[in-house]
Protein backbone atom coordinates (compact mmCIF):
# COMPACT_ATOMS: atom_id res chain seq x y z
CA UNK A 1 -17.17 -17.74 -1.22
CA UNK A 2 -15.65 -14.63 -1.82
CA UNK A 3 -11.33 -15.17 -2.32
CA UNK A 4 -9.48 -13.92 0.62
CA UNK A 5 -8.11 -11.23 -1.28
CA UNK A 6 -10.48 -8.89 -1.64
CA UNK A 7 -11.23 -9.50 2.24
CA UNK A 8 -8.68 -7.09 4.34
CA UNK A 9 -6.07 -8.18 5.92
CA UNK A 10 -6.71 -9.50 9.15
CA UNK A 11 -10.18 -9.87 8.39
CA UNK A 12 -12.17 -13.23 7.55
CA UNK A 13 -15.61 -12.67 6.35
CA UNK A 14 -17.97 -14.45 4.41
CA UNK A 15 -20.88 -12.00 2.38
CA UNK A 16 -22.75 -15.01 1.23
CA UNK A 17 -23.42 -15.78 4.89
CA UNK A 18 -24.00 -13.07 6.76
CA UNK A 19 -23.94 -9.47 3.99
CA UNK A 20 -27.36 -8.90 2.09
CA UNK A 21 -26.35 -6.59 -0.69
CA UNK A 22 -23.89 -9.22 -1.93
CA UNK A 23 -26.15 -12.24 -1.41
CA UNK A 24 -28.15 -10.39 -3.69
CA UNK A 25 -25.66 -9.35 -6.31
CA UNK A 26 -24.83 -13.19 -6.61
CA UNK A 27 -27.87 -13.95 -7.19
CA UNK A 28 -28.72 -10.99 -10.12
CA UNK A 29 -25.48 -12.02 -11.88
CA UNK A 30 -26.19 -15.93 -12.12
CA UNK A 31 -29.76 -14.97 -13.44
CA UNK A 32 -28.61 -12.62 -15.89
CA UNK A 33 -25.21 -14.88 -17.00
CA UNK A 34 -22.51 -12.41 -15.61
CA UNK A 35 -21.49 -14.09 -12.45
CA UNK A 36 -17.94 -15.36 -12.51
CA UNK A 37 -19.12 -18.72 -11.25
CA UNK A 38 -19.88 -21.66 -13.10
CA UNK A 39 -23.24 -23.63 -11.94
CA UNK A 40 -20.73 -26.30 -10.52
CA UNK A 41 -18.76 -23.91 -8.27
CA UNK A 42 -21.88 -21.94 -7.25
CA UNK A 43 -23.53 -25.22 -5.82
CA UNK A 44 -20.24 -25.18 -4.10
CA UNK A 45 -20.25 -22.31 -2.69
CA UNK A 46 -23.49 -22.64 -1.55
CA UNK A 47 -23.41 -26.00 0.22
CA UNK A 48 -20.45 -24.81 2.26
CA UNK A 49 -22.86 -22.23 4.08
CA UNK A 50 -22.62 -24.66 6.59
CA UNK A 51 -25.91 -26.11 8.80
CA UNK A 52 -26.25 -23.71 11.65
CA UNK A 53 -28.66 -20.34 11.83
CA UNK A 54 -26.87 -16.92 11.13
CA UNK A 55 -27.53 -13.34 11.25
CA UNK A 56 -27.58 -11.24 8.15
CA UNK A 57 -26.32 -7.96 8.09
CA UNK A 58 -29.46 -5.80 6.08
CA UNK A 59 -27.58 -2.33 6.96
CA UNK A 60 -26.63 0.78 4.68
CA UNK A 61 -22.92 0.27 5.39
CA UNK A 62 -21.05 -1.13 2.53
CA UNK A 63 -18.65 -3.95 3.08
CA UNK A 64 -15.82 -1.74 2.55
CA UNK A 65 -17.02 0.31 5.50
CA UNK A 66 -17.40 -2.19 8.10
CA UNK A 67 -13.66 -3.55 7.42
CA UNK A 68 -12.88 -0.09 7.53
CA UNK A 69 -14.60 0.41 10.96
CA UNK A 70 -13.50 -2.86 12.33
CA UNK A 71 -9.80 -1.73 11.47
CA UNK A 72 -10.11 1.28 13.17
CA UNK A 73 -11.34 -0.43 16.73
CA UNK A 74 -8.85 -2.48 16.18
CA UNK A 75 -5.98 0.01 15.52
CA UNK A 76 -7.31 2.63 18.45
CA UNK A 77 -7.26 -0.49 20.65
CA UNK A 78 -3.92 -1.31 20.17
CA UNK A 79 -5.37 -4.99 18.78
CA UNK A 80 -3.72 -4.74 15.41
CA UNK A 81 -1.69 -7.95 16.29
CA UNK A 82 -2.30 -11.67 15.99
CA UNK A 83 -0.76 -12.62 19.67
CA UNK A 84 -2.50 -9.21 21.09
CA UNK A 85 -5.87 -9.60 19.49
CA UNK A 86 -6.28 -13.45 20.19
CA UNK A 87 -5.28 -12.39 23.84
CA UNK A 88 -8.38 -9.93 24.27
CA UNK A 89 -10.77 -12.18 22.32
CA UNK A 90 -9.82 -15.65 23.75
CA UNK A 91 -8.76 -18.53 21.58
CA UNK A 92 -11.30 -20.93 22.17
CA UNK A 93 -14.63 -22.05 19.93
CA UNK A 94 -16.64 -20.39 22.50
CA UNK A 95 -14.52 -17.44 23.69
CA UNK A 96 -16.02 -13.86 21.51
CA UNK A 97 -16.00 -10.12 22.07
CA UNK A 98 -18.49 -7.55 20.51
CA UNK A 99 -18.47 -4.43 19.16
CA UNK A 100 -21.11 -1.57 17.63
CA UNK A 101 -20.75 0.21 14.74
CA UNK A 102 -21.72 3.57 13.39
CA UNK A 103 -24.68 2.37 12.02
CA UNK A 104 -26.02 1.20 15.70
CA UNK A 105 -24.96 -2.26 14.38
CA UNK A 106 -23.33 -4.98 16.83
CA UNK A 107 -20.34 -7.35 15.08
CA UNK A 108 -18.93 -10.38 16.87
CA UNK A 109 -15.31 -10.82 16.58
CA UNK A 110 -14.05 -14.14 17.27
CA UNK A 111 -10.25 -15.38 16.88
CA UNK A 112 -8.96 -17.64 13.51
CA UNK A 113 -6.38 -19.66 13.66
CA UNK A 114 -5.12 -17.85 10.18
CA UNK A 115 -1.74 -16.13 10.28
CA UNK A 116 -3.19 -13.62 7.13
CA UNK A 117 -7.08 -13.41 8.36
CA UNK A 118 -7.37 -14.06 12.16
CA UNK A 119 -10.27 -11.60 13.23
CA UNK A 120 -12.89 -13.33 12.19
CA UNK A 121 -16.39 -11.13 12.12
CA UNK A 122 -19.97 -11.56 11.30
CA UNK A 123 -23.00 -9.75 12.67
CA UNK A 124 -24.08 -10.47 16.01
CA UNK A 125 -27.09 -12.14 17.08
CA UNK A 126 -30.23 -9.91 17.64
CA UNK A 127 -28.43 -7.21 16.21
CA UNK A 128 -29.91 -4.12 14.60
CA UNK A 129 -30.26 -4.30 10.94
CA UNK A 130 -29.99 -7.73 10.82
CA UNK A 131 -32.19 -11.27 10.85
CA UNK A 132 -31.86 -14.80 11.44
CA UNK A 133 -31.80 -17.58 9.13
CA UNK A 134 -31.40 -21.18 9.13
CA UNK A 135 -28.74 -22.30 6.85
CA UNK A 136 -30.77 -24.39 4.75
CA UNK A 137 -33.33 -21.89 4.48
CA UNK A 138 -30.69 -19.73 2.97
CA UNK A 139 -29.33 -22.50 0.72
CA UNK A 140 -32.87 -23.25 -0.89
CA UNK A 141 -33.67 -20.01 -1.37
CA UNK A 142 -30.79 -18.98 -3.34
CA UNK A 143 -30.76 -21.75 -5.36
CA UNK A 144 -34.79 -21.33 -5.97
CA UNK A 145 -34.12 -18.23 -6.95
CA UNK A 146 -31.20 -18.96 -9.45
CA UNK A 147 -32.22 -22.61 -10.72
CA UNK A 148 -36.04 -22.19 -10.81
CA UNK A 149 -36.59 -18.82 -10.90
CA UNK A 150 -40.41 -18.63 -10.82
CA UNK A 151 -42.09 -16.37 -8.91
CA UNK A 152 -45.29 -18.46 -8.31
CA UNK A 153 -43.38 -20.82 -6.09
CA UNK A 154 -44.51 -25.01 -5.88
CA UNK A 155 -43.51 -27.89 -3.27
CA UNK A 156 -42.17 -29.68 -6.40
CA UNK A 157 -39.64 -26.84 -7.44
CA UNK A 158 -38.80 -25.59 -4.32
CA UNK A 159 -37.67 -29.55 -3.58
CA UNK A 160 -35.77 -29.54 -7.15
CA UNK A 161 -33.50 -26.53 -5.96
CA UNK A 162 -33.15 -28.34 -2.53
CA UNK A 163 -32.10 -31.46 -3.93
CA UNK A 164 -28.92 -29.45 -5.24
CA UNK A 165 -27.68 -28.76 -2.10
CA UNK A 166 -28.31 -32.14 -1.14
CA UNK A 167 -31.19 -30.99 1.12
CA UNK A 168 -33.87 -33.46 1.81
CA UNK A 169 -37.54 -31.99 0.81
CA UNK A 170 -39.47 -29.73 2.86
CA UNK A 171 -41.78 -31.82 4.67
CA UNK A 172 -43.11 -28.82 7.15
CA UNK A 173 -45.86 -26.01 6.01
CA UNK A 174 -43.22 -24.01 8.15
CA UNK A 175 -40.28 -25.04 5.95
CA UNK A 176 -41.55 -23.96 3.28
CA UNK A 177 -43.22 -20.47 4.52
CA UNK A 178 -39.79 -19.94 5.65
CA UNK A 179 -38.21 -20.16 2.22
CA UNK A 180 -40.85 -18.62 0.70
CA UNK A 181 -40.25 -15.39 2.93
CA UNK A 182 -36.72 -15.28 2.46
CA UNK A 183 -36.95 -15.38 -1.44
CA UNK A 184 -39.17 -12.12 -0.86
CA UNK A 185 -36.66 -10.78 1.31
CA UNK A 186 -33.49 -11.57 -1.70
CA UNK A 187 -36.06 -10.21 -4.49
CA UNK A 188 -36.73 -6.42 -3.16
């Protein structure tokens, strides 16, 4: 996951989850030897995606724009404060606001329990420029993409790259159309 540091100040955000662009830049650097992760970490990284479905964000804004805009509400809002902002959003698991961004784009902002990155944002569900993946989907993908690398894409590989994320093998046409699709989506 991308360090904390070159995420904002309150901000918490995690690119490998929910940003396209970088999803794909981590996946062009492994292939072509330049990413600053070892195999080890990036299996790391990977596996702590987590098990649920997510949103991606597929938009023209750069990630440096949405903190920027995010800032902003929160700034003209007057939410630029832990105790303030966890006020308006609610502290509980549940409790979220939303907002819409230039691009016609809806964030959820949810409250952290981080004194240095308490707004916690990721793109909301049905969202323009965005889709839905499962986690898993995501994880074998990825890992397809940078383990096997193929582009005529078999049961047998697509289980090798699973097995690395200590995913069981896809067992469901549906599964695997799934992947398949996504790894489309990460090559254009």
């Amino acid at each position: 996951m991308e360090s904390d540091s070159k995420i904002p100040e309150p901000l918490l955000f995690n690119p490998l989850k929910h940003y396209l662009p970088y999803i794909r830049d981590l996946i062009e650097s492994s292939i072509s030897g330049k990413s600053p992760y070892n195999p080890k970490e990036l299996v790391r990284m990977i596996r702590h995606i987590g098990n649920c479905v997510m949103d991606i964000y597929t938009g023209n804004l750069s990630r440096e724009r949405i903190f920027q805009e995010v800032k902003s509400f929160l700034d003209s809002s007057g939410l630029n404060d832990m105790e303030k902002y966890r006020h308006w959003v609610g502290p509980g698991f549940t409790d979220y606001k939303i907002i819409v961004l230039s691009d016609s784009s809806r964030w959820t902002m949810k409250y952290q329990n981080n004194e240095a990155h308490y707004v916690h944002i990721f793109p909301a569900r049905s969202s323009p420029h965005t889709f839905r993946i499962k986690a898993n989907t995501l994880k074998s993908a990825i890992l397809y993409m940078i383990i096997i690398g193929k582009d005529f894409i078999t049961e047998d590989d697509l289980n090798r790259a699973r097995a690395l994320a200590g995913l069981s093998p896809v067992r469901e046409v549906a599964d695997t159309e799934a992947v398949t699709e996504l790894i489309e989506i990460l090559r254009k």
